[in-house]
Each structure stands twice: as structure tokens, then as C-alpha cells.
C-alpha atoms as a PDB file:
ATOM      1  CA  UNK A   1     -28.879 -10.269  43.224  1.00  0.00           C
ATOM      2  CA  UNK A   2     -30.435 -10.305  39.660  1.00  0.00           C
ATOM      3  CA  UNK A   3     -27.833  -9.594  36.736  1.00  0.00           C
ATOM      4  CA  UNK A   4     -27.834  -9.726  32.856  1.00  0.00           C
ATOM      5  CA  UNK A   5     -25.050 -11.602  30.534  1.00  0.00           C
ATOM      6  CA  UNK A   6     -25.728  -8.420  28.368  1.00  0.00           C
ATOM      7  CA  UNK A   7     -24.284  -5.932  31.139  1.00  0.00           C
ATOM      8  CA  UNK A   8     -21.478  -4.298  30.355  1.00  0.00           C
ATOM      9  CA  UNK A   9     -18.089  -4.947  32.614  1.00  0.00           C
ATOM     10  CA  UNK A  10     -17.657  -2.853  35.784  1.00  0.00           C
ATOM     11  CA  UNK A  11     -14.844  -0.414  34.409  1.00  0.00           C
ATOM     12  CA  UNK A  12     -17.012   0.132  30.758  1.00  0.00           C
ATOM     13  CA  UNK A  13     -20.149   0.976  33.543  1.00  0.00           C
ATOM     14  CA  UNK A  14     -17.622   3.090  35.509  1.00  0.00           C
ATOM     15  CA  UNK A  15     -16.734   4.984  32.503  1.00  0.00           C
ATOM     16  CA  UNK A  16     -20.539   5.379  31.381  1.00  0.00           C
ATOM     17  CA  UNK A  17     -21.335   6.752  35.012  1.00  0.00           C
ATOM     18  CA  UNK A  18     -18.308   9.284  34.996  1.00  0.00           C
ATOM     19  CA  UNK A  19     -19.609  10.569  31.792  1.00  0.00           C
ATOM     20  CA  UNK A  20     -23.012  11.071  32.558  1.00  0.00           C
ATOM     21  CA  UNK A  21     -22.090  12.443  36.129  1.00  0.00           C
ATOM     22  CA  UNK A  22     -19.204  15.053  34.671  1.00  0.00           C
ATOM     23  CA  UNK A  23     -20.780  16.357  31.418  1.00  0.00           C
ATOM     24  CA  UNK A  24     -20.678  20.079  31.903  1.00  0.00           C
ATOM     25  CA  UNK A  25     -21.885  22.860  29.927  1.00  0.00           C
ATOM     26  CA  UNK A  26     -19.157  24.837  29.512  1.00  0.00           C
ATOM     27  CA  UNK A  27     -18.870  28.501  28.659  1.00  0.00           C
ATOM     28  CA  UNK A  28     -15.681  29.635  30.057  1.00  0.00           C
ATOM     29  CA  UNK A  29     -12.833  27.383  29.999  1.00  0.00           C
ATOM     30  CA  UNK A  30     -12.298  26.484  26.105  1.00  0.00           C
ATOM     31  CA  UNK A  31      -8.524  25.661  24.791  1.00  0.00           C
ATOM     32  CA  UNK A  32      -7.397  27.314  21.415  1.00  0.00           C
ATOM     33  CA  UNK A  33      -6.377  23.491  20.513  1.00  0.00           C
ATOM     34  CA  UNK A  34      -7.850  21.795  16.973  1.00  0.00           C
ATOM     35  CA  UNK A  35     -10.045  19.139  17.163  1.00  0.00           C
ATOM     36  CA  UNK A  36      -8.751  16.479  14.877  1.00  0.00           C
ATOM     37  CA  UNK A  37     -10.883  15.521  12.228  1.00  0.00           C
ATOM     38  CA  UNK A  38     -10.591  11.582  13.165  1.00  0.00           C
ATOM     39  CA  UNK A  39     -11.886  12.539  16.966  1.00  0.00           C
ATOM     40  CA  UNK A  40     -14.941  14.621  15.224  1.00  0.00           C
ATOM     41  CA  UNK A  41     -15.907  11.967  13.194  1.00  0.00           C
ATOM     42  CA  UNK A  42     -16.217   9.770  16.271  1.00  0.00           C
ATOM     43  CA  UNK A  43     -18.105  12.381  18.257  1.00  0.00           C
ATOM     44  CA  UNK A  44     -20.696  12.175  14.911  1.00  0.00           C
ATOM     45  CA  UNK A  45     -20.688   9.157  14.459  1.00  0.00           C
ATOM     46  CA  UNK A  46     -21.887   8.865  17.841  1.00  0.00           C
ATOM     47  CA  UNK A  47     -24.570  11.147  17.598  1.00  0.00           C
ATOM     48  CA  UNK A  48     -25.865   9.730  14.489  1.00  0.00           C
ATOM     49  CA  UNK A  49     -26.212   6.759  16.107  1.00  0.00           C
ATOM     50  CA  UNK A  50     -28.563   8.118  18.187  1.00  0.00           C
ATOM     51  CA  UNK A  51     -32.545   6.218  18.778  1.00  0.00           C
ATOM     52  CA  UNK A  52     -35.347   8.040  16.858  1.00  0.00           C
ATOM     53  CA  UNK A  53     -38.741   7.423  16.699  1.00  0.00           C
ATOM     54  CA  UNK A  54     -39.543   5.620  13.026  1.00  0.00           C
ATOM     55  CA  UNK A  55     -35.983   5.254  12.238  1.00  0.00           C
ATOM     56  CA  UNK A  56     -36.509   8.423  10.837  1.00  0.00           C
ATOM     57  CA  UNK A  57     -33.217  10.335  11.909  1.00  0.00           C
ATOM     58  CA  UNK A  58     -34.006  13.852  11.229  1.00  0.00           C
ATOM     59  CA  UNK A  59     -30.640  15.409  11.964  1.00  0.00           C
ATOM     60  CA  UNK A  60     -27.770  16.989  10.308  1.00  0.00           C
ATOM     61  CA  UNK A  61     -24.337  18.549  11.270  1.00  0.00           C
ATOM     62  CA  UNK A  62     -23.050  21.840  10.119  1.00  0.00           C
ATOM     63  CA  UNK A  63     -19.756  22.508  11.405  1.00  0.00           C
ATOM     64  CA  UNK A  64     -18.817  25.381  11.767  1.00  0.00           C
ATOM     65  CA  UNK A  65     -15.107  27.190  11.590  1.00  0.00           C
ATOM     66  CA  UNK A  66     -15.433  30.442   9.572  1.00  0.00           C
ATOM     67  CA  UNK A  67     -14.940  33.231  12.279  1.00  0.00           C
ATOM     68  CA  UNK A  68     -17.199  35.151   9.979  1.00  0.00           C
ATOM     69  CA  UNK A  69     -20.341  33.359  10.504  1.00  0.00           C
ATOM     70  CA  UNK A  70     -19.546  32.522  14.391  1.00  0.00           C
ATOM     71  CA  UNK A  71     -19.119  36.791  14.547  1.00  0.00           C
ATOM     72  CA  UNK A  72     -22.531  36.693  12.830  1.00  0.00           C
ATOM     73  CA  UNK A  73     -23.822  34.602  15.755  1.00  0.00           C
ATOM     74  CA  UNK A  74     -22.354  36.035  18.163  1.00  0.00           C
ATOM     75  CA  UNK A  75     -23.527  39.304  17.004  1.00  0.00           C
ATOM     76  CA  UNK A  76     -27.426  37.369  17.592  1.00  0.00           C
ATOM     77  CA  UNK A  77     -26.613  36.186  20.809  1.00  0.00           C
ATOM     78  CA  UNK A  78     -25.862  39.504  21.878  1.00  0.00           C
ATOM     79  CA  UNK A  79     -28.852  41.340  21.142  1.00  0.00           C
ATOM     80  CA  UNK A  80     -31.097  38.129  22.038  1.00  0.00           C
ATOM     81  CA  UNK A  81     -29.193  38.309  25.698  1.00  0.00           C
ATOM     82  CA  UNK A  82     -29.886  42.007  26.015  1.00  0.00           C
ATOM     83  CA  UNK A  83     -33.648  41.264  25.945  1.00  0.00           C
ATOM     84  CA  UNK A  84     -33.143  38.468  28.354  1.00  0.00           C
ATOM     85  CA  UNK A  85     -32.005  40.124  30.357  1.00  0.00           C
ATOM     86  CA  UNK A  86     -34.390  42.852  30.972  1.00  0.00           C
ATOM     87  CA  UNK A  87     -36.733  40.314  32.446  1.00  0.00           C
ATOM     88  CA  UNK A  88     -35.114  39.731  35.584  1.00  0.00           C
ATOM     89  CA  UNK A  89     -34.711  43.229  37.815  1.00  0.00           C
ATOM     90  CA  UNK A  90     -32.351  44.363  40.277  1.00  0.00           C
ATOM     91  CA  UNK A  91     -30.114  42.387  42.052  1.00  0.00           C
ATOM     92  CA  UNK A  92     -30.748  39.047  39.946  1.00  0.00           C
ATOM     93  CA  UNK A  93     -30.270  41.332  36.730  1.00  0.00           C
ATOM     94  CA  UNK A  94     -26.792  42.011  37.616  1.00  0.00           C
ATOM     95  CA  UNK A  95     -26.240  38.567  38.455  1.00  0.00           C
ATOM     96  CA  UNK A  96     -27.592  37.632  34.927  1.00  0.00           C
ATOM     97  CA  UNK A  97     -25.979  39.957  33.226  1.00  0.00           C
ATOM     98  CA  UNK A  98     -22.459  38.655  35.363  1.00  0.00           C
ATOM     99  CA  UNK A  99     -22.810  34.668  33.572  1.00  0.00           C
ATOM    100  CA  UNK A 100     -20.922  33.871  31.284  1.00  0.00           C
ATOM    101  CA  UNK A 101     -23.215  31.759  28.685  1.00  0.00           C
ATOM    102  CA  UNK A 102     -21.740  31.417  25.360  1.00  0.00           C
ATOM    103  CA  UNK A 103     -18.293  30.029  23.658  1.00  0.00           C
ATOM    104  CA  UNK A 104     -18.862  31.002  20.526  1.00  0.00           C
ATOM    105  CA  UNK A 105     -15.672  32.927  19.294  1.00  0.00           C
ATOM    106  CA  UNK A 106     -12.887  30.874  22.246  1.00  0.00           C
ATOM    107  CA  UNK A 107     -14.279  27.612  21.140  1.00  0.00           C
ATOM    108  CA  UNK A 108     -12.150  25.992  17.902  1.00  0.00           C
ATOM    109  CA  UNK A 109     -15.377  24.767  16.578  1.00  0.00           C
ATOM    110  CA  UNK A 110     -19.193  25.293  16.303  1.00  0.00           C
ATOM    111  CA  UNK A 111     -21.472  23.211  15.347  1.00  0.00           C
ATOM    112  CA  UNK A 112     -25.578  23.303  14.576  1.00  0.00           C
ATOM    113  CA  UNK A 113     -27.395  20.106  15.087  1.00  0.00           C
ATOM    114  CA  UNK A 114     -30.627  20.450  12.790  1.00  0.00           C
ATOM    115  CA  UNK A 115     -33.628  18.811  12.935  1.00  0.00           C
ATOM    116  CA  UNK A 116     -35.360  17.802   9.155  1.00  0.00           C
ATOM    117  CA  UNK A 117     -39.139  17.848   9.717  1.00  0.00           C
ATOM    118  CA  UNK A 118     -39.695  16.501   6.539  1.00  0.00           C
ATOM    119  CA  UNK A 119     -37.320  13.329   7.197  1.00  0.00           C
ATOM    120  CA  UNK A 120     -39.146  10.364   6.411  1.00  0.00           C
ATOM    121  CA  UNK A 121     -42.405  11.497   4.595  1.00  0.00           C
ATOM    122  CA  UNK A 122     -45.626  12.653   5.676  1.00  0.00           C
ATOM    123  CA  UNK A 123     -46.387   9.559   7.673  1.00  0.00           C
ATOM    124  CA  UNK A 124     -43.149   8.021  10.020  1.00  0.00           C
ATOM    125  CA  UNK A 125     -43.801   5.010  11.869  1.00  0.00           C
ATOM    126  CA  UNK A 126     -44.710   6.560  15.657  1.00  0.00           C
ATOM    127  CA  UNK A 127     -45.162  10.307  15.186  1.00  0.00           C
ATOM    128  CA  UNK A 128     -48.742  10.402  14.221  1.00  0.00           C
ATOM    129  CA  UNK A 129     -49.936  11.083  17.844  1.00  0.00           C
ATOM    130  CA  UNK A 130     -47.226  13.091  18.994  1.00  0.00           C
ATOM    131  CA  UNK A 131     -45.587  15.135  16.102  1.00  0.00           C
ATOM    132  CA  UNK A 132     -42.429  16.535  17.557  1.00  0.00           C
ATOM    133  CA  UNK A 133     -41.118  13.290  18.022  1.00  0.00           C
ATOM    134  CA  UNK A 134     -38.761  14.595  15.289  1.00  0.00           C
ATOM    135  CA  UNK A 135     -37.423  17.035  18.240  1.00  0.00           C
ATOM    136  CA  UNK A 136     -37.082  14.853  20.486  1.00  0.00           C
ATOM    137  CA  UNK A 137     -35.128  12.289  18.853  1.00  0.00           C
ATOM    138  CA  UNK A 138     -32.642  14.999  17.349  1.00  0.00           C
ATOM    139  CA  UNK A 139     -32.308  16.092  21.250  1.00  0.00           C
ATOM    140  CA  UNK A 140     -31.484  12.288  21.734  1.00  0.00           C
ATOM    141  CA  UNK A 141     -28.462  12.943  19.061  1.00  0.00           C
ATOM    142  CA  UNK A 142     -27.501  15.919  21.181  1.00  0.00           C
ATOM    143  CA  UNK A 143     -26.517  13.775  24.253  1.00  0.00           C
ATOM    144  CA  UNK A 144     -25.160  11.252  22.597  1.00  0.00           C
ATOM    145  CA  UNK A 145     -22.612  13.532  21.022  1.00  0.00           C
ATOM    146  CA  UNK A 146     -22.167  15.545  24.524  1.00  0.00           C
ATOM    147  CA  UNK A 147     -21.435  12.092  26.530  1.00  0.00           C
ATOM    148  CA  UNK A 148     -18.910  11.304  23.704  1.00  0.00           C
ATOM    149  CA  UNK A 149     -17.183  14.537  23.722  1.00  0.00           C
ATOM    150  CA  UNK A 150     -17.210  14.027  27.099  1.00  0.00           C
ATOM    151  CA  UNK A 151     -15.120  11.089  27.369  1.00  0.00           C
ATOM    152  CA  UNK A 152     -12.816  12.623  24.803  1.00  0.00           C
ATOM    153  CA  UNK A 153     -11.613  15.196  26.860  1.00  0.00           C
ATOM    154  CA  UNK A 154     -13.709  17.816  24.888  1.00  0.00           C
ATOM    155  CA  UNK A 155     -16.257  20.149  26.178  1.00  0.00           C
ATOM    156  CA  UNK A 156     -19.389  21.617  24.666  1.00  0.00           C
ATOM    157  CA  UNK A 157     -21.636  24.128  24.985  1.00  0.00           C
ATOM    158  CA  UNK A 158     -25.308  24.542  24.086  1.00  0.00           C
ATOM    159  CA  UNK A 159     -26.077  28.665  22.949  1.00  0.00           C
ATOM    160  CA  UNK A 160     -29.619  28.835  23.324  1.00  0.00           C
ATOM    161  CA  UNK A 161     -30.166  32.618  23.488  1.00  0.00           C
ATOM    162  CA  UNK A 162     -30.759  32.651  19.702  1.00  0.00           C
ATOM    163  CA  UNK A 163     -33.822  33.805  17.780  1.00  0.00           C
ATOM    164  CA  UNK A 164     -34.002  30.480  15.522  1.00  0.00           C
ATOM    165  CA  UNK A 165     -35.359  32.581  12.161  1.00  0.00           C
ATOM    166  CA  UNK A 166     -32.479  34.832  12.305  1.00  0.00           C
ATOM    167  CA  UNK A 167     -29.845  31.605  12.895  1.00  0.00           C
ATOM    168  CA  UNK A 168     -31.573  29.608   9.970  1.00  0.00           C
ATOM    169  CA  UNK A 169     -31.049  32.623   7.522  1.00  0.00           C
ATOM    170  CA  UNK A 170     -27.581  33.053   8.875  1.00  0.00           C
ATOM    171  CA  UNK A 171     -26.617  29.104   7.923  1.00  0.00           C
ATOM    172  CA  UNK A 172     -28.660  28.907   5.062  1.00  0.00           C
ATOM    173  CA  UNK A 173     -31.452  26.264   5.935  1.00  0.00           C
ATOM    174  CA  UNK A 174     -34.238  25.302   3.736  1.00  0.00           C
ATOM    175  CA  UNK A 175     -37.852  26.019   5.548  1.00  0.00           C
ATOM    176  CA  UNK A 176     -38.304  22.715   6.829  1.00  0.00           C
ATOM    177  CA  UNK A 177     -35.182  22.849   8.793  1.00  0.00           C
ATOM    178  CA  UNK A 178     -35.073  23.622  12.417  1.00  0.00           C
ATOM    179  CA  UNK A 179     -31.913  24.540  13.799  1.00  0.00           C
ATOM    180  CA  UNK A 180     -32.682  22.473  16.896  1.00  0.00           C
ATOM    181  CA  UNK A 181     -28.956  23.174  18.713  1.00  0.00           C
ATOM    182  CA  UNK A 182     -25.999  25.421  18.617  1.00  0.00           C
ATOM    183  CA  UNK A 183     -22.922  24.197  20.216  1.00  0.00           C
ATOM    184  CA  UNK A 184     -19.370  25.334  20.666  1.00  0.00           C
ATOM    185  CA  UNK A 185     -16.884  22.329  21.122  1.00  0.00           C
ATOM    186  CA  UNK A 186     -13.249  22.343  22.528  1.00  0.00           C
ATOM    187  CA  UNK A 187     -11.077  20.533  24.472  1.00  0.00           C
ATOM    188  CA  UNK A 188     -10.463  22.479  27.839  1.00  0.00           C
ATOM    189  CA  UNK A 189      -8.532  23.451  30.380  1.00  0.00           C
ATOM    190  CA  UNK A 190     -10.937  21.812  33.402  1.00  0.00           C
ATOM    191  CA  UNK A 191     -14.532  20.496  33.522  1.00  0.00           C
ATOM    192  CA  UNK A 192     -15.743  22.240  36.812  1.00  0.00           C
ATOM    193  CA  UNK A 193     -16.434  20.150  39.522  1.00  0.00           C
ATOM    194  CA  UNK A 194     -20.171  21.270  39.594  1.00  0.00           C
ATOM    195  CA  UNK A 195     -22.412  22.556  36.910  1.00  0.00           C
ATOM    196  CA  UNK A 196     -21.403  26.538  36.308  1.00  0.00           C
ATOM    197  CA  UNK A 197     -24.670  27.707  37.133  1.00  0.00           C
ATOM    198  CA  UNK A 198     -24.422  25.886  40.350  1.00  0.00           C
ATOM    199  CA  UNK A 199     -21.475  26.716  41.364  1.00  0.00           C
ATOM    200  CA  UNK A 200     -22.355  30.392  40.847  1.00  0.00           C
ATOM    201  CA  UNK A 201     -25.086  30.313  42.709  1.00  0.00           C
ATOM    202  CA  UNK A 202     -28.133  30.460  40.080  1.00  0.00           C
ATOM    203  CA  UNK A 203     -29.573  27.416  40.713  1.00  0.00           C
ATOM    204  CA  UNK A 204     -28.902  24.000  42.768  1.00  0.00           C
ATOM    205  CA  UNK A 205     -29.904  20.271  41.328  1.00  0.00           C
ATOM    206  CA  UNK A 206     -33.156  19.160  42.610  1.00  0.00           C
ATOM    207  CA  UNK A 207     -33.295  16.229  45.069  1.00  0.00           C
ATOM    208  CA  UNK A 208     -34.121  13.158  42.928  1.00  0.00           C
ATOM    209  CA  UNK A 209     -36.820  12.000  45.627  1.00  0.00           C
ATOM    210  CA  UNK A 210     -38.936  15.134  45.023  1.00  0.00           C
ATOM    211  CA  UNK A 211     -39.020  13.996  41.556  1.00  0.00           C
ATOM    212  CA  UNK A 212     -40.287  10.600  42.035  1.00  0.00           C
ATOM    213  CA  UNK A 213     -43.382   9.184  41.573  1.00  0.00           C
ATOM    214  CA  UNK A 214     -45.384   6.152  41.934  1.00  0.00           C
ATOM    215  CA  UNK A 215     -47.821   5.491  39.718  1.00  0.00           C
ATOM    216  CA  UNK A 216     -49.426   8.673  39.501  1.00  0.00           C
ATOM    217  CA  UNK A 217     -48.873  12.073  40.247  1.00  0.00           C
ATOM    218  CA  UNK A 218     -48.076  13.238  43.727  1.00  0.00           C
ATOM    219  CA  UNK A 219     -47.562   9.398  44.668  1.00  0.00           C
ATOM    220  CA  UNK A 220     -44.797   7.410  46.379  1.00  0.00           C
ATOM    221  CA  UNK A 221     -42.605   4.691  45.344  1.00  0.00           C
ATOM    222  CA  UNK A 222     -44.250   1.599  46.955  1.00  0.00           C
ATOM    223  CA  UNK A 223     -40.461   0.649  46.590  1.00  0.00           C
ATOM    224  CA  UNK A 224     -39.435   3.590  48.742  1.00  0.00           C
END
């Protein structure tokens, strides 16, 4: 059996494992409890260490108490999920319309993740093929902050039924700021034992092996 000095011990790769395997979205099961400030700092301190293409970090973190602004998003998430919903008819309308998908106002704390597009100069070390590397490496922040709030005891949720133009004018962001993600953060009362959108019945996880390829498209695994 091959193994690395570098691995980490079984109960740290226990602990990585749980985290990855019970990170839920959550929506609908937010405590009124404060964060404390020490436990946020950890939780962005975590994201900010984050991998990103050129060393180029393009995030920030607004966080976000006032109740007036969260009313102010809430009030966009609501119109935004009225058109959304209006594309699915009958029966799987109602069931749309039945999901609970935001935490904005029972969630302590918001907070928008931004992505700088300007962050680093007109030429960053590994974006001049592919230019939203910038995204992607913000989304990498994302996790990083999820998994941590994770094994906090705190639970997040991403609101992406938001028209982005209307959320940058809300929080005040310069052009070349994207507000990449908006998330409400709380401890909870559970984490559900399946995502909620499974367990509702909206859709199930994919099997991995239909995922899988070898080499190229369409391909097996000569490894099986």
C-alpha cells in the first residue's frame, strides 16, 4: 500500500471527510445565536487562504448585519424568485414555489464574497487564456469558508436568485466588482442528513461512475 509522510493523521482525514460529506446548504434551520467575532475571523481567514490562479486573490468580504440592507435583498430575491418561478408549470411550479431557498432575514449574518476583476493588473500570471480564472478562484474562497463553517458548527447558505446589477448598487461596489456570492451564515439547530433539495424530492446526487471518464469523453476507467 503506497502512503505519503505528508498525509495527514487518520482522525485530521476523518474530520476533512465529515466536512466535505455534511456541508449543507441550508435555508431553513438558522439559530438567532451571534457569531463571535474571533470564530468569523477564522472562517475568513480560511477563505482568504484560498488557491488562485497568479496569486492574484481577487476577493473581498462584506459582512453584512444591518437588517436594512438584508430587507433590501430580500426585497430582490423576491421579485427575482417570482420570475423563476414562472418557468416551471404546473405541478413542478407549486413544488418550486413550496422550497424554501433563502436565509436572509433568520440568519445572524450575511455576507457577499466579491470578486475584483481588476486584482492584479492587466496581465496575472495564468489568466491570459482563460480570463475568468478570477471567478473561479474566488469560488475556490467560497468552499473554503463553507468547509470551515462547517466544522464550526455554523451553516451557510448561498442566495443565488439575485439580479447581480441591482445587488452591486445595493452594497455599493465599484464597476469592476462582481458580487460573485451571497451567503447567510448561522449556527443551527441541525444540518439535515441529506442535501434539502434531496430530501424534498427535487433532485437526487448523480452516481459518481456516470461521471467518470477515461481519457476522453464517453470512455472508461482502464482502472475500473
Amino acid at each position: 500500500m503506497t502512503t505519503s509522510n505528508h498525509r495527514f493523521s487518520d482522525a485530521e482525514r476523518r474530520g476533512l471527510y465529515r466536512a466535505i460529506f455534511e456541508r449543507r446548504d441550508v435555508r431553513s434551520q438558522f439559530l438567532p445565536d451571534r457569531i463571535p467575532p474571533e470564530v468569523l475571523t477564522r472562517l475568513l481567514e480560511a477563505a482568504h487562504h484560498a488557491p488562485s490562479v497568479g496569486f492574484m486573490q481577487p476577493w473581498d468580504f462584506i459582512v453584512i448585519e444591518s437588517r436594512d440592507v438584508r430587507e433590501t435583498v430580500l426585497a430582490m430575491f423576491e421579485q427575482e424568485n417570482q420570475k423563476a418561478a414562472k418557468r416551471f408549470e404546473g405541478e413542478l411550479q407549486a413544488h418550486y414555489r413550496s422550497l424554501k431557498l433563502q436565509g436572509i432575514m433568520e440568519s445572524p449574518l450575511n455576507l457577499c464574497i466579491t470578486c475584483d476583476r481588476s486584482r492584479g493588473g492587466p496581465h496575472v500570471l495564468g489568466r491570459n487564456s482563460i480570463v475568468d480564472t478570477d471567478l473561479f478562484s474566488t469560488c475556490l474562497a467560497v468552499q473554503n469558508l463553507w468547509l470551515a463553517a462547517r466544522v464550526e458548527g455554523i451553516g451557510v447558505g448561498w442566495v443565488s436568485i439575485l439580479d447581480q446589477e441591482q445587488l452591486s448598487t445595493a452594497l455599493n461596489l465599484p464597476e469592476h466588482v462582481y458580487p460573485l456570492a451571497y451567503l447567510c451564515l448561522g449556527y443551527v439547530s441541525e444540518f439535515l442528513d441529506q442535501p434539502e433539495l434531496e430530501a424534498k424530492g427535487w433532485r437526487s446526487r448523480l452516481p459518481l461512475s456516470e461521471l467518470v471518464h477515461g481519457d476522453k469523453w464517453g470512455q472508461p476507467l482502464d482502472s475500473g
